[in-house]
C-alpha atoms as a PDB file:
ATOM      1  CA  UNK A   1      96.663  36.329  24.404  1.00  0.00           C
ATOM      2  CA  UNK A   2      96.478  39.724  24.096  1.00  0.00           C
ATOM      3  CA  UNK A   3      97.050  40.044  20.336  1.00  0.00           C
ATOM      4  CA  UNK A   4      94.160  37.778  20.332  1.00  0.00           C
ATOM      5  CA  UNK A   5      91.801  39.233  22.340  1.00  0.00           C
ATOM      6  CA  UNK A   6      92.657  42.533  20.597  1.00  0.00           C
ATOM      7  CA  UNK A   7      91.649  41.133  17.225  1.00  0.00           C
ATOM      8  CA  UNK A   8      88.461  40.174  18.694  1.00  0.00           C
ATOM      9  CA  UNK A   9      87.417  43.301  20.056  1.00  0.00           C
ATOM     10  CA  UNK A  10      88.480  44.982  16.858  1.00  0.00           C
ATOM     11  CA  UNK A  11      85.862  42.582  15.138  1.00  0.00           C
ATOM     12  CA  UNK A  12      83.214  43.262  17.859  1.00  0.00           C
ATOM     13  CA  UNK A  13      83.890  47.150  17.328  1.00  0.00           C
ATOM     14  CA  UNK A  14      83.175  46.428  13.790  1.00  0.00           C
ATOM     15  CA  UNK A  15      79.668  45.958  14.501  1.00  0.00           C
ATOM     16  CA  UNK A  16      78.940  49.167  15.727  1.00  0.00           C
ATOM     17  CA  UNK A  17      77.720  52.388  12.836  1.00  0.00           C
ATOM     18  CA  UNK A  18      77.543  55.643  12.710  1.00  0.00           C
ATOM     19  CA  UNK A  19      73.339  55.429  12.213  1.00  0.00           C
ATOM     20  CA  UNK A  20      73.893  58.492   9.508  1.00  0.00           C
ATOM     21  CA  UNK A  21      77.255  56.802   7.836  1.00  0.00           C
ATOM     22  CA  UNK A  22      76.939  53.315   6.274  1.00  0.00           C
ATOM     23  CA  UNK A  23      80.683  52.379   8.007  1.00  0.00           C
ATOM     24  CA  UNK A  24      81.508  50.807  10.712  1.00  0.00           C
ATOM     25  CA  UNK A  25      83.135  53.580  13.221  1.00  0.00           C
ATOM     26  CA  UNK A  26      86.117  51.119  12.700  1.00  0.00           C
ATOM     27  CA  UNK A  27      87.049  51.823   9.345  1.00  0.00           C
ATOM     28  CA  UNK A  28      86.186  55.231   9.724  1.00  0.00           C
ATOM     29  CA  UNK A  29      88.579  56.045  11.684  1.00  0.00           C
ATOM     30  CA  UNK A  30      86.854  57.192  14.781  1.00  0.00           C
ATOM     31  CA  UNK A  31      88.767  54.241  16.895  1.00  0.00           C
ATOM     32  CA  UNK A  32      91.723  56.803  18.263  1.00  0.00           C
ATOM     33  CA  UNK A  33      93.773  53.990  20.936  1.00  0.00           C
ATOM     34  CA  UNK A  34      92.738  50.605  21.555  1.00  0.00           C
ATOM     35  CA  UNK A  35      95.182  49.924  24.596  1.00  0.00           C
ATOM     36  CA  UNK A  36      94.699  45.848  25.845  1.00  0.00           C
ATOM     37  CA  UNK A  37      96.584  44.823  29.307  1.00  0.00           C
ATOM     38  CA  UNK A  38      96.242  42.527  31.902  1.00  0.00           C
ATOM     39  CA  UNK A  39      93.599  44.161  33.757  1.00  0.00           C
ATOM     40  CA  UNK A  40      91.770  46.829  31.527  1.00  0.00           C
ATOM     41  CA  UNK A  41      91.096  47.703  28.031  1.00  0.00           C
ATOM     42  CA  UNK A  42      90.872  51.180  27.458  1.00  0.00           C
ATOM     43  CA  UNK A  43      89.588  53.200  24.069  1.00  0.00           C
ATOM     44  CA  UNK A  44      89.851  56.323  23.064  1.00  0.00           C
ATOM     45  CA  UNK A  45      87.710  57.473  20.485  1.00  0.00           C
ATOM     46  CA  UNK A  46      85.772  60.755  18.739  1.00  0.00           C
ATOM     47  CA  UNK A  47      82.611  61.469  16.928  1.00  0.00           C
ATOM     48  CA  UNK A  48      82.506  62.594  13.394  1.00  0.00           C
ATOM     49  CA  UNK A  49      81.182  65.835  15.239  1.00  0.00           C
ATOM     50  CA  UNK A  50      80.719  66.946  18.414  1.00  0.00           C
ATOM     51  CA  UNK A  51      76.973  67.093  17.791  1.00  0.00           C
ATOM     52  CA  UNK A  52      76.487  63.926  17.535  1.00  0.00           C
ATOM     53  CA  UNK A  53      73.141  62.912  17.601  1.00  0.00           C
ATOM     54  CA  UNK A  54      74.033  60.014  18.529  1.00  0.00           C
ATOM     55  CA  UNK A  55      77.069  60.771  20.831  1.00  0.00           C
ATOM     56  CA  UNK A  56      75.440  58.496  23.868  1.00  0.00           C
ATOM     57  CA  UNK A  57      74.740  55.695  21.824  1.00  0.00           C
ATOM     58  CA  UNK A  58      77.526  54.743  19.755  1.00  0.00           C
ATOM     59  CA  UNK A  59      80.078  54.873  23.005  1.00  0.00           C
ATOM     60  CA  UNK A  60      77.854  52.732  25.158  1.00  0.00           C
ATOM     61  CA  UNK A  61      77.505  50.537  22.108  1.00  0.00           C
ATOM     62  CA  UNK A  62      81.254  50.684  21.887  1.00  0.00           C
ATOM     63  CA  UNK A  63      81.590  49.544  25.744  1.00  0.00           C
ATOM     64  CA  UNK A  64      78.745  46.829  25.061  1.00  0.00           C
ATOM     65  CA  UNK A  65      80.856  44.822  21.895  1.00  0.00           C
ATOM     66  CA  UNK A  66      84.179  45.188  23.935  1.00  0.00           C
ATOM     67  CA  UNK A  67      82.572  43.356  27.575  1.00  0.00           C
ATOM     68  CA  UNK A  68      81.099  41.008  24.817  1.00  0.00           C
ATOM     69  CA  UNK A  69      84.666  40.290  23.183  1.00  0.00           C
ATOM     70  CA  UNK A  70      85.818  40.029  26.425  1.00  0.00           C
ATOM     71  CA  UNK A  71      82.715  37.286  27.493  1.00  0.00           C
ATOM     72  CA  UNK A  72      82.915  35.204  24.168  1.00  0.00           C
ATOM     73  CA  UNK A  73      87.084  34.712  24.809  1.00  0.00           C
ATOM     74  CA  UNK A  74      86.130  33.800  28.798  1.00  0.00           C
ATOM     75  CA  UNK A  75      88.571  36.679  30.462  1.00  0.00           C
ATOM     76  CA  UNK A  76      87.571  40.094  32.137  1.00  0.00           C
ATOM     77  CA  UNK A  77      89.148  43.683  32.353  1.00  0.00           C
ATOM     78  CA  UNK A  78      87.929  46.610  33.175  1.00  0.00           C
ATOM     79  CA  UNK A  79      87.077  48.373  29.781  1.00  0.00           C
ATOM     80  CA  UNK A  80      87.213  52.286  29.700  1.00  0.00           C
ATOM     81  CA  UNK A  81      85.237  54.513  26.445  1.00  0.00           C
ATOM     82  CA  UNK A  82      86.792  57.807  26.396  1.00  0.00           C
ATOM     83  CA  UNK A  83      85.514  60.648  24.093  1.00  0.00           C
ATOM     84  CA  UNK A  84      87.928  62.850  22.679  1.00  0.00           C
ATOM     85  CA  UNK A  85      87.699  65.684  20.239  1.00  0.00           C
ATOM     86  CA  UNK A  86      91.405  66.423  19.794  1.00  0.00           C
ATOM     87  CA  UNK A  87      92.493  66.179  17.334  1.00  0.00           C
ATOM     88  CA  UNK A  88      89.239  66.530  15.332  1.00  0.00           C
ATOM     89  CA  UNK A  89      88.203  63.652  13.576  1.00  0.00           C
ATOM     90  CA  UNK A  90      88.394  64.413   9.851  1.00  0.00           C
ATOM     91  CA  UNK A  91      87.777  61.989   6.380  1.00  0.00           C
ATOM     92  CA  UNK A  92      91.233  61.395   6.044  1.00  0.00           C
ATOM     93  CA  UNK A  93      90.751  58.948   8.699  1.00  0.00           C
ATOM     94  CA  UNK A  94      88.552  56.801   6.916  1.00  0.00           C
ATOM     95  CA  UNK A  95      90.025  53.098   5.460  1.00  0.00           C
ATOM     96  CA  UNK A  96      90.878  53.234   2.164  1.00  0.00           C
ATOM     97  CA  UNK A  97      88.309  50.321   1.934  1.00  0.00           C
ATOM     98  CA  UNK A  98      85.737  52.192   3.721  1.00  0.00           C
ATOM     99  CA  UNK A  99      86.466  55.426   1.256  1.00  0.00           C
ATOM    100  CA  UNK A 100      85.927  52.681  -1.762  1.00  0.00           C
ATOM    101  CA  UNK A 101      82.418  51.815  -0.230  1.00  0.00           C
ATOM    102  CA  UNK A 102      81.695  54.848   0.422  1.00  0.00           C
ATOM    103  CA  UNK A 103      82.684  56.413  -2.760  1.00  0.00           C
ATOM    104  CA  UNK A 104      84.768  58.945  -1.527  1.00  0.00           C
ATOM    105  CA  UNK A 105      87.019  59.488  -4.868  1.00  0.00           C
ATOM    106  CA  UNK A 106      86.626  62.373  -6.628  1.00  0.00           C
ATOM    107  CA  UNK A 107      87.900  61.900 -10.675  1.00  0.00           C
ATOM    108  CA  UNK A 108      90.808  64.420 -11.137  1.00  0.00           C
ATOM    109  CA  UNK A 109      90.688  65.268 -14.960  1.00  0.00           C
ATOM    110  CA  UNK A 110      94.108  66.795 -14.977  1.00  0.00           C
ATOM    111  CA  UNK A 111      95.566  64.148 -14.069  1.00  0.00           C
ATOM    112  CA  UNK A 112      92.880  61.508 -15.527  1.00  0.00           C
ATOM    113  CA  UNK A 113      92.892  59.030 -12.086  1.00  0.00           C
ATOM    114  CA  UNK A 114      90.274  58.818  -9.502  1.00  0.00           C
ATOM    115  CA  UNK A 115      91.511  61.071  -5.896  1.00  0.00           C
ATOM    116  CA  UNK A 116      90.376  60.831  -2.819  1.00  0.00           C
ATOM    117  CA  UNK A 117      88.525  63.750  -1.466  1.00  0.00           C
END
């Protein structure tokens, strides 16, 4: 069950953008711990910067698609957001399908092959 209901909050988490970054804070790597028990689900998760404009927002949003996850499979925890800025969150975090829509890839011309940046 708790595979499951992890896979469903994963999908719920989904939902939830940057409003300046066309990803989902998923798949770009902002999503530090996702920690599922018996009785809580914790997160820990950063920002793309501290200065966030919207650094309220996309946390409660965050705690709003996990209690949701949690409602649509009929079971309750206590959920926990946490912010955390260490280890800075950095590109190299971002899914390598996420990069692809995104069109992070740079084309090396040494080497003739697309890099990531």
């Amino acid at each position: 069950m708790i595979e499951e209901i992890k896979s469903k909050i994963i999908d719920n988490i989904k939902q939830v953008y940057d409003p300046e970054i066309p990803v989902n804070i998923y798949d770009l790597g902002l999503i530090y711990d996702l920690t599922v028990t018996d009785t809580d689900v914790k997160i820990v998760m950063t920002l793309t910067s501290a200065f966030c404009p919207s650094a309220e927002e996309i946390p409660q949003e965050v705690q709003w698609q996990v209690e949701k996850a949690l409602e649509e499979l009929n079971t309750t925890r206590t959920v926990s957001v946490d912010i955390v800025f260490d280890p800075p969150w950095t590109p190299a975090r971002v899914s390598e399908e996420a990069r692809l829509e995104m069109g992070m890839f740079d084309y090396d011309q040494e080497n003739s092959r697309l890099d990531p940046w």
